[in-house]
C-alpha atoms as a PDB file:
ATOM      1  CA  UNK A   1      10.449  17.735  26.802  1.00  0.00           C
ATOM      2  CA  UNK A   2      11.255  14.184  28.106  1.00  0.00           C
ATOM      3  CA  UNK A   3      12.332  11.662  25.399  1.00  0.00           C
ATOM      4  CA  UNK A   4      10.895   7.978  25.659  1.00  0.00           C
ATOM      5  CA  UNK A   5      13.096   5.555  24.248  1.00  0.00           C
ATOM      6  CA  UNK A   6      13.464   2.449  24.809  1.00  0.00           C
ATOM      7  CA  UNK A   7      15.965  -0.671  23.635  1.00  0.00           C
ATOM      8  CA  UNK A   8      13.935  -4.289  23.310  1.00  0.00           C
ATOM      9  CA  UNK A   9      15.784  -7.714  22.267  1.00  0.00           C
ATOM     10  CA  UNK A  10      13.603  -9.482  20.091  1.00  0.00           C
ATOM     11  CA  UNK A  11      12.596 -13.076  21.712  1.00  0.00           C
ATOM     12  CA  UNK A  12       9.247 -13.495  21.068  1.00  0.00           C
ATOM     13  CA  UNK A  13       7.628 -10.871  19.353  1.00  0.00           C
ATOM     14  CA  UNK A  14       5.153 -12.333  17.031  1.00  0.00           C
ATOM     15  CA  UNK A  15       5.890 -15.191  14.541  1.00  0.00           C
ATOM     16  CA  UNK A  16       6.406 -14.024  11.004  1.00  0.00           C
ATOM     17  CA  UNK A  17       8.096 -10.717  11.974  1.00  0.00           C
ATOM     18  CA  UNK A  18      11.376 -11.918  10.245  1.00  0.00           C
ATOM     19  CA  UNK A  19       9.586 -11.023   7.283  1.00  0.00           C
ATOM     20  CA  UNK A  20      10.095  -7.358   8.135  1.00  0.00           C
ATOM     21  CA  UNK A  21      13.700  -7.547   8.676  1.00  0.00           C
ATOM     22  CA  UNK A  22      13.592  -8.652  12.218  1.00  0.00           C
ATOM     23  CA  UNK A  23      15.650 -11.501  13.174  1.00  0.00           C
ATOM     24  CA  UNK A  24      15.783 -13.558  16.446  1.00  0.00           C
ATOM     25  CA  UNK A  25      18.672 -11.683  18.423  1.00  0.00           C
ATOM     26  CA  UNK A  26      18.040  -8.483  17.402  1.00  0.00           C
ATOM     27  CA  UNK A  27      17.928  -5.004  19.757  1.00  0.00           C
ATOM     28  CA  UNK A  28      14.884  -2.892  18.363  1.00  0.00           C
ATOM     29  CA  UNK A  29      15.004   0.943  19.550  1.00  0.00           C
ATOM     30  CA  UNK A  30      12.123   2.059  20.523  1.00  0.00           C
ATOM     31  CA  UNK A  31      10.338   5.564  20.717  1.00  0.00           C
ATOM     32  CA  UNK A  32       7.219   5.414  22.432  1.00  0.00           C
ATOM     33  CA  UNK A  33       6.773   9.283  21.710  1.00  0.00           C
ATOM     34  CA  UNK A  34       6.024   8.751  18.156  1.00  0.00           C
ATOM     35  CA  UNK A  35       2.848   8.766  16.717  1.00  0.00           C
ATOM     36  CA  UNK A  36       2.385   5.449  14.340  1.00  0.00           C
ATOM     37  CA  UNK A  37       1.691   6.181  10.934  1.00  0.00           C
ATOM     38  CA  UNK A  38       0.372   3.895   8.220  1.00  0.00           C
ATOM     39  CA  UNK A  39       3.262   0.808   7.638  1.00  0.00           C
ATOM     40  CA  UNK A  40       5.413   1.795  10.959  1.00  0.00           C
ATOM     41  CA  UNK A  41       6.719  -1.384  12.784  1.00  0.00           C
ATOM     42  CA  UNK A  42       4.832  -1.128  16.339  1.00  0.00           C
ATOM     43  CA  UNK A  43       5.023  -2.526  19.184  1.00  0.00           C
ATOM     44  CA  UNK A  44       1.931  -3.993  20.682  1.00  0.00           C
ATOM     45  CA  UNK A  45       0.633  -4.811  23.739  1.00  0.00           C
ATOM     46  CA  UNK A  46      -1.174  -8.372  23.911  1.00  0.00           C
ATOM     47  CA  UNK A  47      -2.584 -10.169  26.028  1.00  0.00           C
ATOM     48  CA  UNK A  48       0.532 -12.570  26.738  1.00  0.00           C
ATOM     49  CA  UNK A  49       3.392  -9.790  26.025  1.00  0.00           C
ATOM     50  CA  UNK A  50       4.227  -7.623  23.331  1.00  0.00           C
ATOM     51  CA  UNK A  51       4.369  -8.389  19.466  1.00  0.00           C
ATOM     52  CA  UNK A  52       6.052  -6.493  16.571  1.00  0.00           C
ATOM     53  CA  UNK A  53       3.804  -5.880  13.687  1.00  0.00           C
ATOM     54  CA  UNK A  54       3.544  -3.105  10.496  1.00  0.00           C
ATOM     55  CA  UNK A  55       0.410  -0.522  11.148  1.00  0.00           C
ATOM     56  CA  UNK A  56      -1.572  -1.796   7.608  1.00  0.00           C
ATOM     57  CA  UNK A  57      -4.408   1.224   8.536  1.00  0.00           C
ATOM     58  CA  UNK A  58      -5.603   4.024  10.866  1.00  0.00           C
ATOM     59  CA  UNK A  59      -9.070   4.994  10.941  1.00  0.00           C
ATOM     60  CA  UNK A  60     -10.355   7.990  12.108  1.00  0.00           C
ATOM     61  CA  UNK A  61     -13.246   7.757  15.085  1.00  0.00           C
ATOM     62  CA  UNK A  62     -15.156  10.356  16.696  1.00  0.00           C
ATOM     63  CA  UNK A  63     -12.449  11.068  19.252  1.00  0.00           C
ATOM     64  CA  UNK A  64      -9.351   9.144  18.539  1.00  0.00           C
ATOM     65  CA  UNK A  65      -7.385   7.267  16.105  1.00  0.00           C
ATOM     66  CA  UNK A  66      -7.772   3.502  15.441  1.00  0.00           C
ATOM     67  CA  UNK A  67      -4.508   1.334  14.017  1.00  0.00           C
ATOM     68  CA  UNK A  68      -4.912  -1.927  12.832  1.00  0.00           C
ATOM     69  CA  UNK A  69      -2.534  -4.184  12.499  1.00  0.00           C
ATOM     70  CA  UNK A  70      -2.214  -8.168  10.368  1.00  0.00           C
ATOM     71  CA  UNK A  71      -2.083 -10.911  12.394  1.00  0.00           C
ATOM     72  CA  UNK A  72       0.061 -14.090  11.248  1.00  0.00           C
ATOM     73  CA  UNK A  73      -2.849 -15.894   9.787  1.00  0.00           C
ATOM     74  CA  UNK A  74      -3.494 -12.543   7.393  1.00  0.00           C
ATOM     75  CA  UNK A  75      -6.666 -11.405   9.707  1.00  0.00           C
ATOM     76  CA  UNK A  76      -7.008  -7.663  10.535  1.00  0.00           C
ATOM     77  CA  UNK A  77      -7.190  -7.133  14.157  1.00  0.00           C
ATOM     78  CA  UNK A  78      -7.578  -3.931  15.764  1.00  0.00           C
ATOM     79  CA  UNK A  79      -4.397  -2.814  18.180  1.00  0.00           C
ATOM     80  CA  UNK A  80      -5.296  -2.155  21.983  1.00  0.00           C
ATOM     81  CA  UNK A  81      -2.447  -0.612  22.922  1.00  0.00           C
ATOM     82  CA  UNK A  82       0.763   0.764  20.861  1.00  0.00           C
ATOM     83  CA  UNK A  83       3.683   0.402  22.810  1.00  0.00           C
ATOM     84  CA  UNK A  84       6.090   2.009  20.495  1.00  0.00           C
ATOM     85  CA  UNK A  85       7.532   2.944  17.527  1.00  0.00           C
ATOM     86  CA  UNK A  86      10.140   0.794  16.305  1.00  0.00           C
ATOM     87  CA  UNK A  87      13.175   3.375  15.062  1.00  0.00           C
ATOM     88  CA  UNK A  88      16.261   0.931  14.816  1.00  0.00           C
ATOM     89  CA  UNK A  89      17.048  -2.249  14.372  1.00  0.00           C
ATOM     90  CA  UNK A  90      20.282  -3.443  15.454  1.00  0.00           C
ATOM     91  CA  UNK A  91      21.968  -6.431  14.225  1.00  0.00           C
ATOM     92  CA  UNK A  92      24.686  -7.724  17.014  1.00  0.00           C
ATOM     93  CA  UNK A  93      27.317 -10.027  14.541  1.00  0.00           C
ATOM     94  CA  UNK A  94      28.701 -13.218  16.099  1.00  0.00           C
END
């Protein structure tokens, strides 16, 4: 059994994800051996990096799972790929 964690600094993860109690500065633990369920914080694989978002559904296809995911401007987009499971956020005081 290998564990996958891993420990991200939030930068640029997606506008609007202070809304979800992420704040420029934090570290984010995350587990990519998790399986996302409906409302975990993800990370995402884009295009142009990653981005943190909530998982607003899963559908169930013929041979795997779909997650989708709101983008900033309130459309649902389907995710590509799910990096991770955020577990922790940690909030380093100045």
């Amino acid at each position: 059994m290998s564990i996958k964690i891993g420990i991200l600094g939030y930068g640029n993860l997606g506008k609007g994800i202070e809304s979800h109690a992420v704040k420029k500065g934090d570290l984010l633990v995350i587990d990519c051996s998790v399986v996302p369920t409906k409302n975990s914080l993800v990370i995402i694989r884009t295009y142009d990096g990653f981005e943190c978002h909530p998982i607003t559904q899963i559908k169930n296809d013929l041979n795997a799972k779909k997650y989708f995911f709101s983008d900033t401007k309130g459309n649902e987009k389907m995710c590509s790929e799910i990096f991770g499971v955020v577990k922790t956020i940690v909030r380093l005081l100045k």
